[in-house]
N, C-alpha and C. Protein backbone atom coordinates (compact mmCIF):
# COMPACT_ATOMS: atom_id res chain seq x y z
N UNK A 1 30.77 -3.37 0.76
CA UNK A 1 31.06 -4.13 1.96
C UNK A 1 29.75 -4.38 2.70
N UNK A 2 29.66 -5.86 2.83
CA UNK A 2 28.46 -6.24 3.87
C UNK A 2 29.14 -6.52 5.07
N UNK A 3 28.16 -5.71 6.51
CA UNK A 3 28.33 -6.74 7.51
C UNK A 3 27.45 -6.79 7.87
N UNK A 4 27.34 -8.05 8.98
CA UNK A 4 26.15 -8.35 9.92
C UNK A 4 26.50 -8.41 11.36
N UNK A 5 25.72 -7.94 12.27
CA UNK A 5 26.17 -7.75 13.49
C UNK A 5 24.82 -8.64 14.12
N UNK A 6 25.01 -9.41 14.47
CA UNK A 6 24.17 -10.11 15.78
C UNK A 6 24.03 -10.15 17.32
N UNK A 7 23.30 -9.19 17.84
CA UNK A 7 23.73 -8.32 19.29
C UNK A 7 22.01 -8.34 20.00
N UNK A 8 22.06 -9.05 21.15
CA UNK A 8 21.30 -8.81 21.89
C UNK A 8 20.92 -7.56 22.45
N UNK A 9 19.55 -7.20 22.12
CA UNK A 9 19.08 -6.22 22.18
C UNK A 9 19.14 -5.38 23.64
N UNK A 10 19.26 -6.25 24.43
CA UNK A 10 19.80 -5.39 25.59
C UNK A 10 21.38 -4.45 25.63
N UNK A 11 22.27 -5.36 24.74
CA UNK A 11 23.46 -4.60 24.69
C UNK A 11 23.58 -3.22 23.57
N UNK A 12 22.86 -2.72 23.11
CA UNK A 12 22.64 -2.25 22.30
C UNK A 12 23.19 -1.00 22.76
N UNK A 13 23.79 -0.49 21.87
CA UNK A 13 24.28 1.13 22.86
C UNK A 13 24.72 2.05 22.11
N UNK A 14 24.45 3.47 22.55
CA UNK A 14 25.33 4.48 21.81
C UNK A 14 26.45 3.88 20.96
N UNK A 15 27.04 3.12 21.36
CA UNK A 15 28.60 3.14 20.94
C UNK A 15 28.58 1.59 19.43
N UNK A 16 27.14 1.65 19.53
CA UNK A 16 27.40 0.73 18.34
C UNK A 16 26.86 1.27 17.34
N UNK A 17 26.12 2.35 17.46
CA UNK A 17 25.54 3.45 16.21
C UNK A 17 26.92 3.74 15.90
N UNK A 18 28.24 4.46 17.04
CA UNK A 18 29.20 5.11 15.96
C UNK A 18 29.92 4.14 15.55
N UNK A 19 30.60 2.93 15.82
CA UNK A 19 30.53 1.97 15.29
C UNK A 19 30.25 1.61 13.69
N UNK A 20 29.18 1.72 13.73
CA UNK A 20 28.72 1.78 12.08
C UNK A 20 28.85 2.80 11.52
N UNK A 21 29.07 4.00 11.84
CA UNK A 21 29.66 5.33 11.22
C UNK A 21 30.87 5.40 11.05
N UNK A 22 31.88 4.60 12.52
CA UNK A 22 32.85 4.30 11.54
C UNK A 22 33.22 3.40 10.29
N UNK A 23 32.86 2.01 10.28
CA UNK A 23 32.67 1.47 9.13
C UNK A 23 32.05 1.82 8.28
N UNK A 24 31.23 2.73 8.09
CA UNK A 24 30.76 3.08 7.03
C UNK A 24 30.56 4.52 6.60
N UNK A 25 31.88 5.56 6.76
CA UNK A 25 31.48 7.09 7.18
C UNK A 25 31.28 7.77 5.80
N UNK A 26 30.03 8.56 6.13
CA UNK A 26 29.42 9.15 4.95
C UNK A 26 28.64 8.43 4.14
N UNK A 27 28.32 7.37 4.61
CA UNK A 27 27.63 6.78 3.63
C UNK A 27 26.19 6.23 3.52
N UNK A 28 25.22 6.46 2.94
CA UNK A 28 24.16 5.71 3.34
C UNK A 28 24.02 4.19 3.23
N UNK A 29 23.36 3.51 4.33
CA UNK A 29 23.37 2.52 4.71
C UNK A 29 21.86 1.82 5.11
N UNK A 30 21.86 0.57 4.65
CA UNK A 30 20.51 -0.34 4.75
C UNK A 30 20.63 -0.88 5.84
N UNK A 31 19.82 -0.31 6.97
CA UNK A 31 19.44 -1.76 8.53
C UNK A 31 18.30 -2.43 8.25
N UNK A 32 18.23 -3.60 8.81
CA UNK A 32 17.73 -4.97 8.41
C UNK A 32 17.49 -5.58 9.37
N UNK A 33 16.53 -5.33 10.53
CA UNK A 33 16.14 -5.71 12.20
C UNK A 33 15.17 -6.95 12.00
N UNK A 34 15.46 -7.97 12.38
CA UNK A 34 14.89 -9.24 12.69
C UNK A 34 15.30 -10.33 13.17
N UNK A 35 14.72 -10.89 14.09
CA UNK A 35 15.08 -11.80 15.41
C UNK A 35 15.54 -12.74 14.56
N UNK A 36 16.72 -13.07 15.54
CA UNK A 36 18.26 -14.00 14.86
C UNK A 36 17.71 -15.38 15.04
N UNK A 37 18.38 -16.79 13.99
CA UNK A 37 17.83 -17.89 14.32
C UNK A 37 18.64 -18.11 15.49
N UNK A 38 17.40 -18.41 16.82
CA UNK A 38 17.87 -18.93 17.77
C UNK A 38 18.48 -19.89 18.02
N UNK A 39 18.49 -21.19 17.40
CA UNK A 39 18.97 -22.32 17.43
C UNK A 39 20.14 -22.08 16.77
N UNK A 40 21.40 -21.65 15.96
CA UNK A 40 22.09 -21.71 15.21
C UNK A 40 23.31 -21.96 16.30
N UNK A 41 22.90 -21.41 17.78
CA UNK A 41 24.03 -21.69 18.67
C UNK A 41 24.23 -23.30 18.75
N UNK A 42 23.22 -24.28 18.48
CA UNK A 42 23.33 -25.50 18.38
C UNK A 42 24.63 -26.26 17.44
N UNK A 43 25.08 -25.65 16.20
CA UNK A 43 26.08 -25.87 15.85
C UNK A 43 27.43 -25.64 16.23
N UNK A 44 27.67 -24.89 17.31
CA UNK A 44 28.61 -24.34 18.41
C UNK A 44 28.60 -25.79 19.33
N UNK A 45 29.99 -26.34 18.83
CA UNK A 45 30.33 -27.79 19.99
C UNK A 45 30.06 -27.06 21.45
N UNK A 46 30.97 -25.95 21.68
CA UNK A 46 31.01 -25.26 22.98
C UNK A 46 30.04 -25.00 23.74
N UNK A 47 29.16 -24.61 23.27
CA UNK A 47 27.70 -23.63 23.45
C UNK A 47 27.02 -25.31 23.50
N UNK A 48 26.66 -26.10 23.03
CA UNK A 48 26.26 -27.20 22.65
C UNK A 48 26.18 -28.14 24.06
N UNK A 49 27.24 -27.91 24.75
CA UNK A 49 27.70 -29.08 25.34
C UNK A 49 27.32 -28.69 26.88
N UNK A 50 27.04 -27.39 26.82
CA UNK A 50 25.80 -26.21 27.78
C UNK A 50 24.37 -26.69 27.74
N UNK A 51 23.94 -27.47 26.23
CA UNK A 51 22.83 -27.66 26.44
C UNK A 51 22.28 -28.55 27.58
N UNK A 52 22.63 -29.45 27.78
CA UNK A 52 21.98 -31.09 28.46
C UNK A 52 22.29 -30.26 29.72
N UNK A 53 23.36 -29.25 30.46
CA UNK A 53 23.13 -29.18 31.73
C UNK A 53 22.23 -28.58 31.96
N UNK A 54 21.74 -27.09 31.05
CA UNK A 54 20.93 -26.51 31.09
C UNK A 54 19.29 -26.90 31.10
N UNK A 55 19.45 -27.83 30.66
CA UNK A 55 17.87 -28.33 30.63
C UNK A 55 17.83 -29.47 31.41
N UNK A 56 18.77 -30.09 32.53
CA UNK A 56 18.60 -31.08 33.23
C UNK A 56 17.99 -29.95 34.22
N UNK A 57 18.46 -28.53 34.57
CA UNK A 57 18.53 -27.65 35.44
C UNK A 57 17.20 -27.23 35.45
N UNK A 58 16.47 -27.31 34.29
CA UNK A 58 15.39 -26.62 34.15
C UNK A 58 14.21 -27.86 34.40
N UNK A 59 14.57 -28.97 34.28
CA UNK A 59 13.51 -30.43 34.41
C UNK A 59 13.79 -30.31 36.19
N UNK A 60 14.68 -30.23 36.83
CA UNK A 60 14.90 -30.38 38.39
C UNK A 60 14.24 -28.83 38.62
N UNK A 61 14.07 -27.96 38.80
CA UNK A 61 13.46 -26.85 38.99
C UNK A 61 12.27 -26.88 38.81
N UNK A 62 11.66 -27.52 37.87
CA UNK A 62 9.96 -27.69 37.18
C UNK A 62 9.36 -28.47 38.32
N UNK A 63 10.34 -29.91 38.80
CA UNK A 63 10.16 -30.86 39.50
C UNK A 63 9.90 -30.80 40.87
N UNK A 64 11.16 -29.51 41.45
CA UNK A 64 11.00 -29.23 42.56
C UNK A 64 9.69 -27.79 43.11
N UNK A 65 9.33 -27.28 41.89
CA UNK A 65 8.20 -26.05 41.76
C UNK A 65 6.69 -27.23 42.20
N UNK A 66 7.09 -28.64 41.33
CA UNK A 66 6.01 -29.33 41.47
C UNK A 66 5.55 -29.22 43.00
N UNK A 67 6.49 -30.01 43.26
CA UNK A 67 6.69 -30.46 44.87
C UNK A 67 6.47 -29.32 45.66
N UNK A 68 6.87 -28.30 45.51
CA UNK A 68 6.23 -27.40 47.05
C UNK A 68 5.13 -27.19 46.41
N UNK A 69 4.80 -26.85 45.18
CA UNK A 69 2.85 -26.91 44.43
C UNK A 69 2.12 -27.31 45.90
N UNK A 70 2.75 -28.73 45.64
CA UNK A 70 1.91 -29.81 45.89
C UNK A 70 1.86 -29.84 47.83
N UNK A 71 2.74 -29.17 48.42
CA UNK A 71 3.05 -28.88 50.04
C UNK A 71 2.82 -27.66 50.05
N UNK A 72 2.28 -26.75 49.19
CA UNK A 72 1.49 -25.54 49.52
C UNK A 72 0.10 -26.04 49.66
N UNK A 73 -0.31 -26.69 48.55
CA UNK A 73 -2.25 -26.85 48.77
C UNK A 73 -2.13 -28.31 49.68
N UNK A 74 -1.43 -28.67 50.19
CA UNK A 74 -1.82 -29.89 51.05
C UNK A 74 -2.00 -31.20 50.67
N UNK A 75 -1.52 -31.24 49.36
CA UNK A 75 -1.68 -32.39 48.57
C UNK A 75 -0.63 -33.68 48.49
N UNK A 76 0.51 -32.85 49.52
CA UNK A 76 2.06 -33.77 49.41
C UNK A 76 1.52 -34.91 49.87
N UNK A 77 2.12 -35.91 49.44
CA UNK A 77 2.18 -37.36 50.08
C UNK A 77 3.47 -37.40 51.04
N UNK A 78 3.69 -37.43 52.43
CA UNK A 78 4.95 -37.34 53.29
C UNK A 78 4.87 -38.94 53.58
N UNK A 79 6.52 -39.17 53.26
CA UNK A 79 6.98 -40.84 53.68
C UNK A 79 7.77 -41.04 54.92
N UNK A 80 7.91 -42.06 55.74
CA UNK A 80 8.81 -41.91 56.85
C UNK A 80 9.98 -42.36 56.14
N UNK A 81 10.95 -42.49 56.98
CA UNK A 81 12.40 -42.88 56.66
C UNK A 81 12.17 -44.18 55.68
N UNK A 82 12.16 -45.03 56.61
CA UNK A 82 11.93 -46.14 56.27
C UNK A 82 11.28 -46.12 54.65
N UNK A 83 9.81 -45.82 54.44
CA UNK A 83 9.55 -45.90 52.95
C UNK A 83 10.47 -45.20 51.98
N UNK A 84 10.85 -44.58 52.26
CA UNK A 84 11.53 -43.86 51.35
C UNK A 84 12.80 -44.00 51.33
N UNK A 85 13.49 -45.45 51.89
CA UNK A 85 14.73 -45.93 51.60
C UNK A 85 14.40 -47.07 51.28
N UNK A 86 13.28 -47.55 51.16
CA UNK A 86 12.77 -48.68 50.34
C UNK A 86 12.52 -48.37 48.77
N UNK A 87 11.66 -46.96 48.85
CA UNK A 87 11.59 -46.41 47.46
C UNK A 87 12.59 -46.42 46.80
N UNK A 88 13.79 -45.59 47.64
CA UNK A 88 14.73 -45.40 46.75
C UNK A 88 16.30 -46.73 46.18
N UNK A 89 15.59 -47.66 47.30
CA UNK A 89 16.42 -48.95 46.62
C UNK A 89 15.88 -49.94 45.33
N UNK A 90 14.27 -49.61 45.55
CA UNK A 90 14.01 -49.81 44.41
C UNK A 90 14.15 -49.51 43.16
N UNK A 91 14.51 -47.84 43.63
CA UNK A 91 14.66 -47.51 42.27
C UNK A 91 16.41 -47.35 41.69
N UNK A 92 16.76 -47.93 42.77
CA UNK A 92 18.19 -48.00 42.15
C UNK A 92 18.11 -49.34 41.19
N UNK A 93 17.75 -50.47 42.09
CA UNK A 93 17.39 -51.47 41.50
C UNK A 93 16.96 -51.76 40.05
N UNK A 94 15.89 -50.63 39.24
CA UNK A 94 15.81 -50.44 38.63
C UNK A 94 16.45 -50.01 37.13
N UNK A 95 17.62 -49.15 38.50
CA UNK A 95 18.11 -48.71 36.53
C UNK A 95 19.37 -49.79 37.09
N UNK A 96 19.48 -50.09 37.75
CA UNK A 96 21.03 -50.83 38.43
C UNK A 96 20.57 -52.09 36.58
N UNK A 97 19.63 -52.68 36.56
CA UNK A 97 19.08 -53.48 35.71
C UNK A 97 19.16 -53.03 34.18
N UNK A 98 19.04 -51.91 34.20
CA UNK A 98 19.10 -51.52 32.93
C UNK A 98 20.72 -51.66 32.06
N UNK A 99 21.63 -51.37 33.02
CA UNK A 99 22.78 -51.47 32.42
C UNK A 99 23.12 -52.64 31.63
């Protein structure tokens, strides 16, 4: 009997050593430790469909790290109202076009 157990190393615990003593009692046994293909969750529709929010989450976070960067050393560009409801009709404008 083969098994394979794929378990993040943080969960790792007493209780999965006996675990394998029960499946396998008395017996000697081969462990085989090496980092799991990470990507394989990609074939998981479920897990999958986690991706695009997860990394929209992580592009808006990068974006917004930019931005105080950039209002910590003094480098922000600040707009009044006004420009920046011009900006942003432009840029509706923009993708408004793309459709």
């Amino acid at each position: 009997m083969e098994t394979t157990i794929k378990i993040n190393t943080d969960a790792l615990t007493p209780e999965i050593i006996e675990g394998i003593k029960k499946l396998f009692p008395h017996k000697l046994v081969e462990i085989t430790i090496q980092p799991a293909n990470e990507t394989e969750y990609l074939s998981n529709p479920a897990l999958s469909q986690v991706l695009p929010e997860t990394i929209a989450g992580y592009e808006t976070k990068k974006y917004l790290q930019t931005e105080l960067d950039e209002i910590k050393n003094g480098d922000a560009r600040f707009l009044s109202v006004n420009d920046a409801e011009q900006q942003l009709e432009r840029l509706i404008k923009k993708h408004e076009n793309r459709s």
